[in-house]
Protein backbone atom coordinates (compact mmCIF):
# COMPACT_ATOMS: atom_id res chain seq x y z
CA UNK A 1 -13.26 -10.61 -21.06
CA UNK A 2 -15.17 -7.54 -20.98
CA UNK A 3 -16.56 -8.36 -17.63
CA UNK A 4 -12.91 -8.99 -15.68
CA UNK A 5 -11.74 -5.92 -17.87
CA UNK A 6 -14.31 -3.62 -16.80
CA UNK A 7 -13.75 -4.86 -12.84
CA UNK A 8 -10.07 -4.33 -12.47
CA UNK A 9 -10.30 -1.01 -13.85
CA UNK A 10 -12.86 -0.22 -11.63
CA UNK A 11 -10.53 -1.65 -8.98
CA UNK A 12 -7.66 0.20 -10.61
CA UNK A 13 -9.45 3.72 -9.72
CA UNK A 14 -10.58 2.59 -6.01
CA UNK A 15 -7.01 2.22 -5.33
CA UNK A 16 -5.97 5.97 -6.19
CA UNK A 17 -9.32 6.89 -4.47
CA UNK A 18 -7.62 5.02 -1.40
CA UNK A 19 -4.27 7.13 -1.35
CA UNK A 20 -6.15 10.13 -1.60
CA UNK A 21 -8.66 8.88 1.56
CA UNK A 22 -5.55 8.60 3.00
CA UNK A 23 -3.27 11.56 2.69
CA UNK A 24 -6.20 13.67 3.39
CA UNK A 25 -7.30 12.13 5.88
CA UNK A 26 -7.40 13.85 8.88
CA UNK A 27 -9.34 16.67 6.64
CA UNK A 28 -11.65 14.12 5.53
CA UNK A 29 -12.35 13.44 9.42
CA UNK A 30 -13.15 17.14 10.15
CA UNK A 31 -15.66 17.22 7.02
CA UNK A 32 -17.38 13.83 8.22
CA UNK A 33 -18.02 15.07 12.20
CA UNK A 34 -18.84 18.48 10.68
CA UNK A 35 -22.25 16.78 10.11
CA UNK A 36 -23.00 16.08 14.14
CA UNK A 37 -20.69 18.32 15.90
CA UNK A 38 -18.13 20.16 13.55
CA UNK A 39 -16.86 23.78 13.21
CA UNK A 40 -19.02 26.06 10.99
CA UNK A 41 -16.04 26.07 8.54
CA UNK A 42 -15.76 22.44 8.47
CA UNK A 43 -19.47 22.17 7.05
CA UNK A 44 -18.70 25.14 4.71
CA UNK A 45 -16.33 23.01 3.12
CA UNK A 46 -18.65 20.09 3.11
CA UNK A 47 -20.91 22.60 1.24
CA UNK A 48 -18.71 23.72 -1.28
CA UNK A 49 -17.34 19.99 -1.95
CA UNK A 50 -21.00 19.65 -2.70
CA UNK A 51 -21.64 22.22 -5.14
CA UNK A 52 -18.71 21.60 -6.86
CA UNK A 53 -20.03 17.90 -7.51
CA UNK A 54 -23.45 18.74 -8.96
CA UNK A 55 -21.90 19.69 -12.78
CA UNK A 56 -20.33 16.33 -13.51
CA UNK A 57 -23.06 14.76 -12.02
CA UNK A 58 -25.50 16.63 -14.47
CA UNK A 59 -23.03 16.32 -17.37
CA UNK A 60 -22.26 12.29 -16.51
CA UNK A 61 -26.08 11.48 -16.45
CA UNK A 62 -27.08 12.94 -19.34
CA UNK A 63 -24.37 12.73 -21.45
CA UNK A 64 -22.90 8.59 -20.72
CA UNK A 65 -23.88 7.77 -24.05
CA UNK A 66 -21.63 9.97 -25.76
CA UNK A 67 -18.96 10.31 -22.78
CA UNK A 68 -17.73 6.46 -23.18
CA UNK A 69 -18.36 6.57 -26.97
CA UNK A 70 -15.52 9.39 -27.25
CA UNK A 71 -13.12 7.21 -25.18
CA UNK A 72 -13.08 5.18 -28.66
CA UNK A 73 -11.55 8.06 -30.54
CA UNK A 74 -7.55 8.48 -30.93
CA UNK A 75 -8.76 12.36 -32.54
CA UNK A 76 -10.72 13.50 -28.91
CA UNK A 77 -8.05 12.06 -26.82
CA UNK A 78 -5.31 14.01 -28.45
CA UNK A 79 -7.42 17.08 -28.57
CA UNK A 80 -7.95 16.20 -24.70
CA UNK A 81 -4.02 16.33 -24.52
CA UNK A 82 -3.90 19.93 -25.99
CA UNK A 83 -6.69 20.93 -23.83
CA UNK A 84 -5.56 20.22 -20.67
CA UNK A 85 -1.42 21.35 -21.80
CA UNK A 86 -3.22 24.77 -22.76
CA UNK A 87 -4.61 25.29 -19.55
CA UNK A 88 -1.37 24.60 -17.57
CA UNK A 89 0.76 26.54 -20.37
CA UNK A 90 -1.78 29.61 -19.10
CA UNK A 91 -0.77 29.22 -15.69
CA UNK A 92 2.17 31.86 -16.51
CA UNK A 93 0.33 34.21 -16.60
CA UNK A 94 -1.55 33.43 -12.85
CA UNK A 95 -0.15 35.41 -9.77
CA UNK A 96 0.18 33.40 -7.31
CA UNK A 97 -2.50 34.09 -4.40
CA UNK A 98 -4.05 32.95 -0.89
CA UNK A 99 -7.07 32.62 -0.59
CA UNK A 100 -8.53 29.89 1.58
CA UNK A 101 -11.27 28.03 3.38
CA UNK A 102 -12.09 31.34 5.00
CA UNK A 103 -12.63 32.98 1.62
CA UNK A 104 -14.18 30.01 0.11
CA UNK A 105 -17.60 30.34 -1.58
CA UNK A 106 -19.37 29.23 -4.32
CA UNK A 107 -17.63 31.34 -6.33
CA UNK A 108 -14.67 30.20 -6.44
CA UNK A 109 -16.21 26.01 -6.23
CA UNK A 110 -18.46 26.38 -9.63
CA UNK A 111 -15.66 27.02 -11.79
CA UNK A 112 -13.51 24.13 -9.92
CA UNK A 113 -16.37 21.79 -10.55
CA UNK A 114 -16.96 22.92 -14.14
CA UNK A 115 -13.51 22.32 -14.75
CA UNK A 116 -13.92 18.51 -13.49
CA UNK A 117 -16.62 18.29 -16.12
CA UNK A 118 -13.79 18.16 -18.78
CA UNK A 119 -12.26 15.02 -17.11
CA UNK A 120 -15.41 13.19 -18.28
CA UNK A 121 -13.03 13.11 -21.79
CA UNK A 122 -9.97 10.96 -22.62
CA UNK A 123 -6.77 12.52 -22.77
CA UNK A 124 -8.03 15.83 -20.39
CA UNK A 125 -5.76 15.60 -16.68
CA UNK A 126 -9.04 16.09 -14.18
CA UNK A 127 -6.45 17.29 -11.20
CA UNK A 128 -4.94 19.86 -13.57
CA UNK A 129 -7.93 21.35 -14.79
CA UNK A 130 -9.23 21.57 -11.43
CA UNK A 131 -6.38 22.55 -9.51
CA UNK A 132 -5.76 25.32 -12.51
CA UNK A 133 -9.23 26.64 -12.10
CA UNK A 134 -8.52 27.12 -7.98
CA UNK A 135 -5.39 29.00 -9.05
CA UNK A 136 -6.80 31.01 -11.65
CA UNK A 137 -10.22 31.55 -8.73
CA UNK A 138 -6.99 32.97 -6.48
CA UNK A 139 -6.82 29.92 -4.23
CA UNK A 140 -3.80 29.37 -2.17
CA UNK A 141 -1.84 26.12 -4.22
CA UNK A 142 -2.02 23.83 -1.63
CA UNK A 143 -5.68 24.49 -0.85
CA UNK A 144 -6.58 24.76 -4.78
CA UNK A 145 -4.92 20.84 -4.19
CA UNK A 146 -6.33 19.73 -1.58
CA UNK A 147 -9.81 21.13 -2.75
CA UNK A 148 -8.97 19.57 -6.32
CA UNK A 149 -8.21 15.81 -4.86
CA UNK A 150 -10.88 15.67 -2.21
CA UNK A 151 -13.35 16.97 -4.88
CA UNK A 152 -12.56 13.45 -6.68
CA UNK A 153 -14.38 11.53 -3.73
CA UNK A 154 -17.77 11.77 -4.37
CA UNK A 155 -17.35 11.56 -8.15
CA UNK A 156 -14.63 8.44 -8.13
CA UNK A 157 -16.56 6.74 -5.59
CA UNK A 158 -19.98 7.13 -7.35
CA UNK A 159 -18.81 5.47 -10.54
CA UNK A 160 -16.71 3.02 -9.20
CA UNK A 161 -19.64 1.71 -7.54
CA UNK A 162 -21.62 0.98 -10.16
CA UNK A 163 -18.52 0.00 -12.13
CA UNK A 164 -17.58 -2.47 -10.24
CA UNK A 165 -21.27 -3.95 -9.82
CA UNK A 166 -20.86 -4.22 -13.14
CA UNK A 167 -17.83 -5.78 -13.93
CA UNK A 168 -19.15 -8.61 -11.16
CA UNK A 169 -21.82 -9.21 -12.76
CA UNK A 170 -20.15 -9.36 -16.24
CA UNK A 171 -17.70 -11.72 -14.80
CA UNK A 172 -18.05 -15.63 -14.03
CA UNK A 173 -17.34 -16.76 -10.34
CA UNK A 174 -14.39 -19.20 -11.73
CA UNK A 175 -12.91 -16.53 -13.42
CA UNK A 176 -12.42 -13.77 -10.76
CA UNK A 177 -8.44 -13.84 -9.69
CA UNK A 178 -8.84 -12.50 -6.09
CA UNK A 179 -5.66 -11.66 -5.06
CA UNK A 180 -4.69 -10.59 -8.63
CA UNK A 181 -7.03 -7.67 -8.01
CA UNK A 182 -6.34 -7.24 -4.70
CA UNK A 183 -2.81 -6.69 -5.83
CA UNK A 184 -3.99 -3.98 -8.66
CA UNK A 185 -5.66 -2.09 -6.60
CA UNK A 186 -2.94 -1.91 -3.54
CA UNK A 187 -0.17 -1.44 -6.12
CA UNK A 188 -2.65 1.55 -7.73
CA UNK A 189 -2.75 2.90 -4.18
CA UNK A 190 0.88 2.87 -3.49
CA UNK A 191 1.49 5.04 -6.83
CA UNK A 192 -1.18 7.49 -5.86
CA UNK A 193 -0.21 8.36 -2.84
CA UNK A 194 3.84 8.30 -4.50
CA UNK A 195 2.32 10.69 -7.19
CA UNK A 196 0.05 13.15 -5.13
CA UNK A 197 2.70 13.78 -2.93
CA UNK A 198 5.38 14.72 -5.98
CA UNK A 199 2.25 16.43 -7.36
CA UNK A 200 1.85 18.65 -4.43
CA UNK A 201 5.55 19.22 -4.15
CA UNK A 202 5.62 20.54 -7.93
CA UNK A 203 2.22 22.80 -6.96
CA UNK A 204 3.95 24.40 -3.92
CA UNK A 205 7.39 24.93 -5.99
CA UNK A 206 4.64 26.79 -8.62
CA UNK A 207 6.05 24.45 -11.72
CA UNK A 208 2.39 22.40 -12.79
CA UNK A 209 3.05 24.54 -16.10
CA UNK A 210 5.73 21.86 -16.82
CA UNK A 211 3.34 19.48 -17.71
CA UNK A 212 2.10 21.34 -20.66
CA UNK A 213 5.55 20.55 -22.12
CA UNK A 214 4.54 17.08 -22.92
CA UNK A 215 1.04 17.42 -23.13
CA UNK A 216 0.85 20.01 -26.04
CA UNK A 217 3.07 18.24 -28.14
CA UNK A 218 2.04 14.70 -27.74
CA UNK A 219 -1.68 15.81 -28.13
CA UNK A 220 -0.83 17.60 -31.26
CA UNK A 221 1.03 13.95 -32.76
CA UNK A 222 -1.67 12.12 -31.90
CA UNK A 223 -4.47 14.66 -33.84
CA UNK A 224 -1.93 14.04 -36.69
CA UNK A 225 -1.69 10.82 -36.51
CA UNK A 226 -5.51 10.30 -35.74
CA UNK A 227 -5.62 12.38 -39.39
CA UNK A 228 -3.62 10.00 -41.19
């Protein structure tokens, strides 16, 4: 079972990648023709998308071993949980600023990718701690977002690939339900796209520090109970 298990959640995470392809899609375009005939701040993106990549990249590489070894342990994920409600609890205490594509450097893209290191973990949100680390870098919300989502593209789509290579391999001809994961992965990217559009709503109406209401105390019961 490993082998189907492995595929359809591989499938599972193509499908959010999908909604997010497609809500930001006409940015996505820009970035693309930046490479033959796009505006200098199209490609400046494209830059900063890329330097922003390069930590989990490092991190995932040299660290797998012990990455999908702590997705075993109840104690990590909770602390994960408390993590990740900390750092939108701190949001309070962020003014609310502007800055955008045309104050974009790498700067302010390190600290978004370091952030995305932390979703390597169980139990740690990777578009909070990413779109918290544009706010706290004094992006504008909606560009801390969109930054945040399309920064999930290279690294989704990298380990999906060899996830799902994988899981096909792992998994006998006769027992690969087609339209079962066809159906995962469209439902999966009919609940993105519902989700990072009430996401971005929240982000505009400056309320992501809700989430740390459930986050802090459900990671701290499941560190007790991982204790018990």
């Amino acid at each position: 079972m490993e082998g189907p298990r492995t595929l359809l959640s591989a499938l599972l995470h193509f499908g959010t990648l999908l909604s997010v392809l497609f809500i930001f899609r006409k940015r996505i375009r820009d970035i693309a023709l930046s490479l033959f005939n796009g505006s200098r701040d199209d490609r400046k993106y494209l830059l900063n998308l890329i330097i922003a990549t390069v930590p989990i990249v490092i991190v995932g590489l040299a660290a797998k071993g012990w990455i999908e070894a702590s997705f075993s342990s109840t104690r990590v994920t909770g602390i994960g949980l408390l993590v990740t409600g900390t750092v939108l609890w701190s949001l309070r205490y962020v003014k609310r600023a502007d800055k955008s594509l045309d104050n974009l450097t790498w700067r302010e893209s390190i600290p978004v990718g370091l952030a995305q290191v932390g979703a390597l973990f169980p139990g740690i949100s990777r578009s909070g701690v990413t779109i918290s680390a544009g706010l706290v870098k004094e992006l504008d919300p909606d560009f801390a977002a969109e930054f945040s989502f399309l920064l999930m593209v290279p690294a989704v789509l990298g380990a999906n690939v060899l996830k799902i290579g994988e899981g096909l391999l792992a998994t006998s001809s006769n027992s690969v339900d087609i339209w079962g994961y066809v159906l995962g992965t469209a439902t999966s990217a009919i609940a993105g796209m519902i989700a990072i559009k009430w996401l971005l709503a929240i982000i505009r109406r400056g309320n992501l520090t809700r989430f740390s209401y459930y986050c802090l105390p459900l990671g701290t019961a499941v560190v007790i109970w991982s204790l018990l």
